[in-house]
N, C-alpha and C. Protein backbone atom coordinates (compact mmCIF):
# COMPACT_ATOMS: atom_id res chain seq x y z
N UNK A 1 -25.36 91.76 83.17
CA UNK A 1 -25.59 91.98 81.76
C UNK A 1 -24.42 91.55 80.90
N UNK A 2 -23.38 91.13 81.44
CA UNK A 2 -22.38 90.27 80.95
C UNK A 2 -22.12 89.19 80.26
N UNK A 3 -23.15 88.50 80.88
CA UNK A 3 -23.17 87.34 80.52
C UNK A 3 -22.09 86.54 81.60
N UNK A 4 -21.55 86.98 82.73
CA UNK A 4 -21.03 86.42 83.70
C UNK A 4 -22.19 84.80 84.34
N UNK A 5 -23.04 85.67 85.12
CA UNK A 5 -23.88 84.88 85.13
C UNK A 5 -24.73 83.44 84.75
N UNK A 6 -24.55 83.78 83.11
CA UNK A 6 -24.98 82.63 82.15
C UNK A 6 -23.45 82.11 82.25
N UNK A 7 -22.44 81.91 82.17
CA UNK A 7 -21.66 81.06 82.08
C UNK A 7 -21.21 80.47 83.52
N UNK A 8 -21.42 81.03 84.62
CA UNK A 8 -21.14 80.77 85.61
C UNK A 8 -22.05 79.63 85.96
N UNK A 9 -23.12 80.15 85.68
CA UNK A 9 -24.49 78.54 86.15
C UNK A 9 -24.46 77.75 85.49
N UNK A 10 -23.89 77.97 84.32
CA UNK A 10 -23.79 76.57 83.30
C UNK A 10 -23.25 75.61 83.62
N UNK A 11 -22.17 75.84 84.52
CA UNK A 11 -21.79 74.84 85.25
C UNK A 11 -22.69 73.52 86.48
N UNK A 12 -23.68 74.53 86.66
CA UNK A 12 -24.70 73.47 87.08
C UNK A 12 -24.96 73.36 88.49
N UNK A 13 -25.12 72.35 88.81
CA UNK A 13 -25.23 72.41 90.67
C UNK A 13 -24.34 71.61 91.08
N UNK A 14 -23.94 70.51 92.09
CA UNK A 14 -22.92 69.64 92.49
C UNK A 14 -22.43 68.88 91.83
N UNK A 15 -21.26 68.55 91.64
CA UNK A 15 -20.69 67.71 90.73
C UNK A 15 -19.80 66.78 91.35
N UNK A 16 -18.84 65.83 91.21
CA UNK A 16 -17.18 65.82 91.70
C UNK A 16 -16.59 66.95 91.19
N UNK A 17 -16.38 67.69 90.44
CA UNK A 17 -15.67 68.43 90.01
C UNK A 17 -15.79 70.20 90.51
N UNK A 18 -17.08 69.98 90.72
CA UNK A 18 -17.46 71.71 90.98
C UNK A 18 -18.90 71.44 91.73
N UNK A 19 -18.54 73.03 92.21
CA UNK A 19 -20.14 73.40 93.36
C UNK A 19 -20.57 74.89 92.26
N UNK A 20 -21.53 74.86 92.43
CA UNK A 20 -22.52 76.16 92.21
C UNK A 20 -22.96 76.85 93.46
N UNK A 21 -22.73 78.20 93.84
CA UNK A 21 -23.47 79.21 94.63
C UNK A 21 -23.66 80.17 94.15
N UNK A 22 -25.15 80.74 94.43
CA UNK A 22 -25.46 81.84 93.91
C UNK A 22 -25.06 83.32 95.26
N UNK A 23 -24.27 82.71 96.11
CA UNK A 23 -23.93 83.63 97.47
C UNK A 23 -22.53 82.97 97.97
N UNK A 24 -21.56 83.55 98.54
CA UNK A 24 -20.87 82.99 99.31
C UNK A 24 -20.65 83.81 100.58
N UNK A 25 -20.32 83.44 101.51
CA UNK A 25 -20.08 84.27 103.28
C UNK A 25 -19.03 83.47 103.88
N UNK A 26 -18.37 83.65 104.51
CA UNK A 26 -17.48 83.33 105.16
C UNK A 26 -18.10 82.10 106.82
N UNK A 27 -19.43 82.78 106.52
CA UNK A 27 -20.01 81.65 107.64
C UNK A 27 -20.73 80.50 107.23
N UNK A 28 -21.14 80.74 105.68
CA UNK A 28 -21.64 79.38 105.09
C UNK A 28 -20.10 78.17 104.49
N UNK A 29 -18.70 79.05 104.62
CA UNK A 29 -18.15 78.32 104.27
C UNK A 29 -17.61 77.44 105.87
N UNK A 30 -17.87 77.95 106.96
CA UNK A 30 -17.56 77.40 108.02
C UNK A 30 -18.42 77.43 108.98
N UNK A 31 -19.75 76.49 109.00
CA UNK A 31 -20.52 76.54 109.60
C UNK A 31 -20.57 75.27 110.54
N UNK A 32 -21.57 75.07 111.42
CA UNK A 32 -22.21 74.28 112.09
C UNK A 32 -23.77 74.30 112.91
N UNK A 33 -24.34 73.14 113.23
CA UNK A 33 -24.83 72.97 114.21
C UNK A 33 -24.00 72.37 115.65
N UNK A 34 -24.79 72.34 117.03
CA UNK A 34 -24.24 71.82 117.95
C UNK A 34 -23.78 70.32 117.29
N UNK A 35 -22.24 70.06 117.87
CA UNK A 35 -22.31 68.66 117.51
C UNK A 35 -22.33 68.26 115.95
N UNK A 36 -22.39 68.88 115.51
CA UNK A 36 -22.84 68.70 113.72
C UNK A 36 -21.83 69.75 112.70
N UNK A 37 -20.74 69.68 112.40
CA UNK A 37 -20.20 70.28 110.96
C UNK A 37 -20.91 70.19 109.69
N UNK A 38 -21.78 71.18 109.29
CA UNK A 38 -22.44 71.38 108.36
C UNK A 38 -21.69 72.36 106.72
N UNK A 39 -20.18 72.57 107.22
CA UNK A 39 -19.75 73.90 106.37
C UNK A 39 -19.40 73.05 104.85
N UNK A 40 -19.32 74.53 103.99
CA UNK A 40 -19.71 74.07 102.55
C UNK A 40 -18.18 73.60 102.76
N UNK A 41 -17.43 74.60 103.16
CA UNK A 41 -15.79 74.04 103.17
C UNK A 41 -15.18 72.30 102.82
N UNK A 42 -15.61 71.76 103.77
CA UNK A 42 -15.67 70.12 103.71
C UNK A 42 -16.31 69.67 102.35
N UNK A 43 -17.58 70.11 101.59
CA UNK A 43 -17.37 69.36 100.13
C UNK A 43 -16.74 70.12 99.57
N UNK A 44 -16.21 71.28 99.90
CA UNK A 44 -14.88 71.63 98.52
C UNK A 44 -13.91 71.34 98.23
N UNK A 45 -13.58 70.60 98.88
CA UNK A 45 -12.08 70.26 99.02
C UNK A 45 -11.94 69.39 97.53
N UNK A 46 -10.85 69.50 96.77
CA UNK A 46 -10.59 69.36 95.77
C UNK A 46 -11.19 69.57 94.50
N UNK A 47 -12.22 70.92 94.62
CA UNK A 47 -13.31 70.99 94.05
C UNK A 47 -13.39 72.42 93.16
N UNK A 48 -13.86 73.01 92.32
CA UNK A 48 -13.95 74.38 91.67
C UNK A 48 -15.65 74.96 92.31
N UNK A 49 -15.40 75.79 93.15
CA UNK A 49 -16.28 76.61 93.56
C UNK A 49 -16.98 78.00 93.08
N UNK A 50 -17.58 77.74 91.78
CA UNK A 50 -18.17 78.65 91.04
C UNK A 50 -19.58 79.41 91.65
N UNK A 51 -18.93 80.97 91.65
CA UNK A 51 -20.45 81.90 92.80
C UNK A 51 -20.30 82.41 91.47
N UNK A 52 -21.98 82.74 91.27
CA UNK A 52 -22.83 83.93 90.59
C UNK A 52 -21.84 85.25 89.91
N UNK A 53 -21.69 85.76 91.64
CA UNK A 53 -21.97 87.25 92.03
C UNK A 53 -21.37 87.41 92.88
N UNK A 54 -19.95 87.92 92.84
CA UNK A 54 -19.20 88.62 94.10
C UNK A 54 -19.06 90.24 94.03
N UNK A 55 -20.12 90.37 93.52
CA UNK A 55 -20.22 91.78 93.43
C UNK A 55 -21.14 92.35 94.96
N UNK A 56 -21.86 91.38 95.07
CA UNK A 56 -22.64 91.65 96.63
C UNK A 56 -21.80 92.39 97.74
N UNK A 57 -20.69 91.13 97.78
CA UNK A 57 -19.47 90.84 98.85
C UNK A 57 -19.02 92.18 98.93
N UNK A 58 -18.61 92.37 97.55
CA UNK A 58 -17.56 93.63 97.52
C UNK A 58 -18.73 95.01 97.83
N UNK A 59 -19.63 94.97 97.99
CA UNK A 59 -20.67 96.05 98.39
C UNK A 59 -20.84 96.08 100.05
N UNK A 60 -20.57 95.01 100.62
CA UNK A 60 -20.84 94.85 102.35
C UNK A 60 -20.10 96.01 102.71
N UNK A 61 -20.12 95.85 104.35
CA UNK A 61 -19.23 96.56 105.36
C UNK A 61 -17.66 96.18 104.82
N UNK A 62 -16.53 97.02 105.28
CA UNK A 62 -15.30 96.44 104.87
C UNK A 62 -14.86 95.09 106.00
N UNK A 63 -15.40 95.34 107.10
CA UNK A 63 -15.14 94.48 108.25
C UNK A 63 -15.94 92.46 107.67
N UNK A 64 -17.09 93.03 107.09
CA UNK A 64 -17.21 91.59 106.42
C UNK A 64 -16.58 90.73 105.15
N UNK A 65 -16.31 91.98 104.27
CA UNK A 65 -14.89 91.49 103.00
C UNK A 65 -14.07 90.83 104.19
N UNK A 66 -13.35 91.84 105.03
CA UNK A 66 -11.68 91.35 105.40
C UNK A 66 -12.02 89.69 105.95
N UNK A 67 -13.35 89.49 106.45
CA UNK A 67 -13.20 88.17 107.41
C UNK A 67 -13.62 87.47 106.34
N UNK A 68 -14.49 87.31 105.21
CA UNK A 68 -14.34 86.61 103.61
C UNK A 68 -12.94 86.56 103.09
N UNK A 69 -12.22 87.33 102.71
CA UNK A 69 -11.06 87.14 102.15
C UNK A 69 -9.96 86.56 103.13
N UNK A 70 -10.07 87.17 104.02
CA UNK A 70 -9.11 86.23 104.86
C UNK A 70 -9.04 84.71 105.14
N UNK A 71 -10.37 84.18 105.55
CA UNK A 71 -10.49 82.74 105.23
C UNK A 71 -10.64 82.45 103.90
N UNK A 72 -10.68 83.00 103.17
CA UNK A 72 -10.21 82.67 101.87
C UNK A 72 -8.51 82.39 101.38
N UNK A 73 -8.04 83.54 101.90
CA UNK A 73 -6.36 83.18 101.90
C UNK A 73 -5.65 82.20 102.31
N UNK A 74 -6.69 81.78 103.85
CA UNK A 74 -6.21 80.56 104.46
C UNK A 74 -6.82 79.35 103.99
N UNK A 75 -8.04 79.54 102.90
CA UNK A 75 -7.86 78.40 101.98
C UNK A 75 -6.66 77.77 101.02
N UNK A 76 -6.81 78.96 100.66
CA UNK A 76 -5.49 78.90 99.72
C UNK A 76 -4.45 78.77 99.76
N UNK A 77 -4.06 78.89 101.02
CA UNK A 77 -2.44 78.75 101.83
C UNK A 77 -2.88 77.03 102.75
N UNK A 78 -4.56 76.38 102.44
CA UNK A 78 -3.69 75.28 102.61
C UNK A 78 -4.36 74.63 104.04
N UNK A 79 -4.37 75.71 104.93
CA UNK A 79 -4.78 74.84 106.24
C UNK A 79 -5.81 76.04 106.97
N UNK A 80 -6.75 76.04 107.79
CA UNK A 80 -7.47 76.51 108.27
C UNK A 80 -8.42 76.32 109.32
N UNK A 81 -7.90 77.42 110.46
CA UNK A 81 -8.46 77.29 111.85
C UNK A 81 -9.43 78.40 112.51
N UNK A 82 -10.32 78.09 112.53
CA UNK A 82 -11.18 79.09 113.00
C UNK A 82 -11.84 79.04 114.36
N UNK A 83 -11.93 79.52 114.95
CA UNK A 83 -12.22 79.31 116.46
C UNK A 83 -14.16 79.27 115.80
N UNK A 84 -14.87 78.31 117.09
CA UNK A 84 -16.48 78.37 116.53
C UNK A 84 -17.15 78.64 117.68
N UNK A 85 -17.34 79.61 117.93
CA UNK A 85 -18.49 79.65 119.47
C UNK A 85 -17.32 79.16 120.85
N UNK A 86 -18.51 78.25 121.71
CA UNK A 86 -18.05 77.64 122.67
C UNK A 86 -17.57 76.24 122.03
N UNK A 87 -17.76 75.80 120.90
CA UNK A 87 -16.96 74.66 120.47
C UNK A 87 -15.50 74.38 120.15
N UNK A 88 -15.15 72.93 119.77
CA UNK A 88 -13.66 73.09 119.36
C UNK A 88 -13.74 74.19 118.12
N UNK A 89 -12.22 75.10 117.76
CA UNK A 89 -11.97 75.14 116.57
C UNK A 89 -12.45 74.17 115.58
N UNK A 90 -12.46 75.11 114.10
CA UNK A 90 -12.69 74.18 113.17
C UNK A 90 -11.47 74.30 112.53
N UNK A 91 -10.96 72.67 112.01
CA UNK A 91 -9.99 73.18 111.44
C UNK A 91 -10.13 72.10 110.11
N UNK A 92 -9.34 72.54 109.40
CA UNK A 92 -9.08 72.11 107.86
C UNK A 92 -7.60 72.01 107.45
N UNK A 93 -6.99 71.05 107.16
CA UNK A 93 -5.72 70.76 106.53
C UNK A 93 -5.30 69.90 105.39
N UNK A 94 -4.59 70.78 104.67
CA UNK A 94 -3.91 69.99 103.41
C UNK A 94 -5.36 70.05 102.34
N UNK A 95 -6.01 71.75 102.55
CA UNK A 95 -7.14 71.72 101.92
C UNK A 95 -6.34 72.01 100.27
N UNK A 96 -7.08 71.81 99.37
CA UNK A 96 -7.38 72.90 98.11
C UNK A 96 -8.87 72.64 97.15
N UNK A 97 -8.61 74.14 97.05
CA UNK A 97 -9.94 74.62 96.06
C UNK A 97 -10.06 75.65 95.09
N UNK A 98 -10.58 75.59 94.00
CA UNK A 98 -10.59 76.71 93.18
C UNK A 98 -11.65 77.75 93.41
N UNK A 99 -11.74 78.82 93.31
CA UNK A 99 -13.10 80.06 93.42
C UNK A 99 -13.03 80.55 92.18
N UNK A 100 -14.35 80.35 91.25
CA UNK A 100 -14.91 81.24 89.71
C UNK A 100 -15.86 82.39 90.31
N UNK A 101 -15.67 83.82 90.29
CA UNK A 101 -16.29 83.91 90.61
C UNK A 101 -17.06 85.33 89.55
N UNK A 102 -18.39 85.52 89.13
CA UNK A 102 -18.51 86.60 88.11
C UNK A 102 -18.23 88.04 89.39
N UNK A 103 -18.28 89.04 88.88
CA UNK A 103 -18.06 90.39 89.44
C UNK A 103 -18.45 91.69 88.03
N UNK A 104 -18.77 92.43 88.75
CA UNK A 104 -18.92 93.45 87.62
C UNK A 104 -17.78 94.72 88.22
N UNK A 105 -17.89 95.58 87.82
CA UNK A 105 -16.31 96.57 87.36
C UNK A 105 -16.27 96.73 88.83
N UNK A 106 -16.45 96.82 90.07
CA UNK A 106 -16.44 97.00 91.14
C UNK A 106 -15.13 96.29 91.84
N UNK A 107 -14.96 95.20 90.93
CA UNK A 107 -13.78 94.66 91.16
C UNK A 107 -12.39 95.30 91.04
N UNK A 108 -12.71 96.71 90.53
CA UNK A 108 -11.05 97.74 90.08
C UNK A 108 -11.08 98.30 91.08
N UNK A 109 -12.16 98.47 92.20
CA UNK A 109 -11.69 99.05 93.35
C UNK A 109 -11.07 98.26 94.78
N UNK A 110 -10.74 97.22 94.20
CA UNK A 110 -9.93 96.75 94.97
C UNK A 110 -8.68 97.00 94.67
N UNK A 111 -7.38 96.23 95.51
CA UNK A 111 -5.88 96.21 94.92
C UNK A 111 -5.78 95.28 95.49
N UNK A 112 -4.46 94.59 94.96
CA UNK A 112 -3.89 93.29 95.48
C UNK A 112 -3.48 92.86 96.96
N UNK A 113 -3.29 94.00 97.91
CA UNK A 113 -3.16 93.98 99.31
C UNK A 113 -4.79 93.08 99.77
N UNK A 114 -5.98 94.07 99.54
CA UNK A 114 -7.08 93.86 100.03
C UNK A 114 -7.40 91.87 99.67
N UNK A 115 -6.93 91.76 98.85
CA UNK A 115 -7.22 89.94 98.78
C UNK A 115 -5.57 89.16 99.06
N UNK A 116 -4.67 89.67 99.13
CA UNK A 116 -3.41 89.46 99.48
C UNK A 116 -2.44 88.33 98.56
N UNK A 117 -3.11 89.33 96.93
CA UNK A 117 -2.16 88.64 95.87
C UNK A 117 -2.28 87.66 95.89
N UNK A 118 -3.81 86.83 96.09
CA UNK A 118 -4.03 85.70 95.59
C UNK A 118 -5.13 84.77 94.45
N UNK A 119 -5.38 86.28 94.07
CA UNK A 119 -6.54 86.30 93.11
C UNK A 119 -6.18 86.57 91.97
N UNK A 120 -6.76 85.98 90.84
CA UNK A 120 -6.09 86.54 89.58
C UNK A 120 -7.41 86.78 88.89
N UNK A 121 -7.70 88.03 88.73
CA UNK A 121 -8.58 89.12 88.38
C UNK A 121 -8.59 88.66 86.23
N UNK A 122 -9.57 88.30 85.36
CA UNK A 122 -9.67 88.55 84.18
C UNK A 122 -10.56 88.91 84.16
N UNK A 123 -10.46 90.33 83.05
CA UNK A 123 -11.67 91.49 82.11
C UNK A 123 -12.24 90.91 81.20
N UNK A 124 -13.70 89.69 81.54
CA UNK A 124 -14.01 89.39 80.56
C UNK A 124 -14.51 89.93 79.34
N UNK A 125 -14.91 91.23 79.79
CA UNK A 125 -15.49 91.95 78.50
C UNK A 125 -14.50 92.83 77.77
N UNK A 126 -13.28 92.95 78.07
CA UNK A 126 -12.41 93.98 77.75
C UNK A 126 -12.81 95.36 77.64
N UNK A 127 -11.69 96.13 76.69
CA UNK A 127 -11.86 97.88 76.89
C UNK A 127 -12.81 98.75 75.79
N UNK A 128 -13.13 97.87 74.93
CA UNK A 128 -13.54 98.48 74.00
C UNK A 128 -15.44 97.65 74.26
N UNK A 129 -15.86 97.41 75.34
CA UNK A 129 -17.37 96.69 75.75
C UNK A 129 -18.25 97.73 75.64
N UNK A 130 -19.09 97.96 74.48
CA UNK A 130 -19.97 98.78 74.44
C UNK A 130 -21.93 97.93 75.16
N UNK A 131 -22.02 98.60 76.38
CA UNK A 131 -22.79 98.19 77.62
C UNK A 131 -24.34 97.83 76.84
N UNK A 132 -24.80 98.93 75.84
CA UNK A 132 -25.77 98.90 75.33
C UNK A 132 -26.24 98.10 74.44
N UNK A 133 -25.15 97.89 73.47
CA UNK A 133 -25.30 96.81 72.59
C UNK A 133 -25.53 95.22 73.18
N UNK A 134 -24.77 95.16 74.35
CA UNK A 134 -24.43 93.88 75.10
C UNK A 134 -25.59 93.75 75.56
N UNK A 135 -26.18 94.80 76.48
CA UNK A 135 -27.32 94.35 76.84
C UNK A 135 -29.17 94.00 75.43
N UNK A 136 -28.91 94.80 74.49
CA UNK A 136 -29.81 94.16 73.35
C UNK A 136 -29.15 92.79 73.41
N UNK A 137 -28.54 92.60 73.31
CA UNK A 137 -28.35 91.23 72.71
C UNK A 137 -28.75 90.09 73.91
N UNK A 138 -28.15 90.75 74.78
CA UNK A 138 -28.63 89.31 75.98
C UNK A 138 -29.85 89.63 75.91
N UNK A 139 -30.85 90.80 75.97
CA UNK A 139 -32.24 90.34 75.92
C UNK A 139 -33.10 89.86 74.53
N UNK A 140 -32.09 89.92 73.36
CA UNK A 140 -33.18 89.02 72.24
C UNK A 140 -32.71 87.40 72.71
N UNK A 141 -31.45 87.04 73.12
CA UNK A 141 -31.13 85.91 73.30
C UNK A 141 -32.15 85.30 74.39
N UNK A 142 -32.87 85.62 75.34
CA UNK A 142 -33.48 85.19 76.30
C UNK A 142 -34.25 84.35 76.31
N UNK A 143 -34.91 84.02 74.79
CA UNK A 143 -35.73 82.93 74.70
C UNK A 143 -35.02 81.61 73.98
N UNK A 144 -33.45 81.80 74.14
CA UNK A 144 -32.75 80.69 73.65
C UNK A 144 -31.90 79.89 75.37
N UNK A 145 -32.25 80.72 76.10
CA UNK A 145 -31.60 80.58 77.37
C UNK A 145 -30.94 79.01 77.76
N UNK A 146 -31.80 78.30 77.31
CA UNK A 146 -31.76 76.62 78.09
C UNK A 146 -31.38 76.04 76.51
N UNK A 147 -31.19 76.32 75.35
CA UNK A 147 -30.46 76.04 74.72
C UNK A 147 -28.67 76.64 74.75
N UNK A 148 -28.63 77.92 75.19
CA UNK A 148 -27.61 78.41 75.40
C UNK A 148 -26.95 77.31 76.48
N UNK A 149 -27.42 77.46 77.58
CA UNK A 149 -26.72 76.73 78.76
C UNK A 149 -26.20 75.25 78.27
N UNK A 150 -27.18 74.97 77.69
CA UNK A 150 -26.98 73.79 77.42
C UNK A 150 -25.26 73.37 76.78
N UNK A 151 -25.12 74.62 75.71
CA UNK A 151 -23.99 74.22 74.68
C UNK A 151 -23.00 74.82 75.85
N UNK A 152 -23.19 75.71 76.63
CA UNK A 152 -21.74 76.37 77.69
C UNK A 152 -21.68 75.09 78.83
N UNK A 153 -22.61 74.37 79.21
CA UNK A 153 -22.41 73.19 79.78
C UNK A 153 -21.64 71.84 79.28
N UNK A 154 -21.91 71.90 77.95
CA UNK A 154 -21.50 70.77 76.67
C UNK A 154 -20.04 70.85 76.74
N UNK A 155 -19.70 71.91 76.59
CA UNK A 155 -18.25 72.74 76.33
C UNK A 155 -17.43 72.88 77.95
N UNK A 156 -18.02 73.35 78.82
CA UNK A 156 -17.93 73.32 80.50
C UNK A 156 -16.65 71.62 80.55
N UNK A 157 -17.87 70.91 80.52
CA UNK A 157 -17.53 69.56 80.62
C UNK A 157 -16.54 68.77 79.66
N UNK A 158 -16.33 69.20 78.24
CA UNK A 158 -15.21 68.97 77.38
C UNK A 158 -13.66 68.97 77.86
N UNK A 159 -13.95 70.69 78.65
CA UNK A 159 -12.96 71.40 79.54
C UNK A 159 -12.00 70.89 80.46
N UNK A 160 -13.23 70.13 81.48
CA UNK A 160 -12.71 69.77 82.91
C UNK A 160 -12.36 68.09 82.11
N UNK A 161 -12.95 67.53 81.20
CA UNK A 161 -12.37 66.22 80.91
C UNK A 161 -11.07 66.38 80.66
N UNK A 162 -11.06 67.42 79.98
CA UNK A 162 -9.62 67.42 79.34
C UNK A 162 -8.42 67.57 80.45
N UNK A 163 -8.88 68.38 81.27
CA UNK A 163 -7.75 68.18 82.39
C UNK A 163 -7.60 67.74 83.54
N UNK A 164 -8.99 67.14 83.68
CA UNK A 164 -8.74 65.38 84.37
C UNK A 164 -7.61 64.76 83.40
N UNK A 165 -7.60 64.39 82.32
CA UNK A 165 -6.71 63.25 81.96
C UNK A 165 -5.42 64.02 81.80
N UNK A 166 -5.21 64.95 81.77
CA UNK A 166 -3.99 65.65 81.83
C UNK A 166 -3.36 65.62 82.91
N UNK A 167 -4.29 65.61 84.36
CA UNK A 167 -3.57 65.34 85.51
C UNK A 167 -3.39 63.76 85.76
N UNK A 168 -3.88 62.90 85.10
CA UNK A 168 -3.83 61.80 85.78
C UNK A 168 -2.26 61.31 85.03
């Protein structure tokens, strides 16, 4: 009811620049068939990985967070080895990637140990977010939806131009 959501998909589906998931797991980011590397990991690489909803995640067992965040850390630190079945390790080096990800307040029950100070947490709605009002409004807006996206996509893409040419 945030409006997390609507700005998160605006971004769209595959790009060079960014992926869309409406889920992430720690086994879709390192998957396979026999013989076959299928994991999302390999197109992210240099990429902004925008999920929905990590509010799911943070609802699992704690034993499935720690093995999400942990290969997550070892994204972020760069190189990554995971043992796969009876196959070789998978491994990944000299990776990077960005993670957008929406969350609702569930996110204060974490602390910086549990993701290991590598996340940088912003309150999009701040302290003074009155829930009720927010939600009237996203539901009269609902029949502007695909005009909305449209202009957070318009603007999305202004964004990432701008710092493409800033890095180049």
């Amino acid at each position: 009811s945030s409006g997390k959501s609507m700005l998160i998909s605006s971004f769209g589906g595959e790009s060079d620049w960014f992926d869309y998931q409406t889920k992430l797991s720690s086994e879709a980011l390192i998957s396979g068939k026999m013989g076959k590397d299928t994991s999302l990991i390999r197109k992210l690489n240099h990429k902004t990985l925008f999920v929905a909803d990590l509010t799911v995640i943070l609802t699992l067992p704690v034993m499935v967070q720690e093995k999400l965040f942990g290969l997550l850390r070892e994204i972020y630190d760069g190189t990554v080895k995971v043992p796969f079945g009876n196959q070789a390790p998978k491994e990944f080096h000299n990776f990077k990637m960005n993670l957008i990800a929406g969350v609702t307040h569930v996110i204060h029950t974490l602390n910086n140990s549990d993701v290991g100070e590598r996340f940088l947490r912003i309150d999009y709605v701040g302290q003074d977010f009155d829930e009720d009002a927010h939600m009237n409004k996203a539901m009269a807006s609902q029949d502007r939806w695909p005009e909305i996206k449209q202009k957070l996509l318009e603007n999305n893409m202004g964004y990432y131009k701008q710092v493409l040419s800033e890095a180049e």
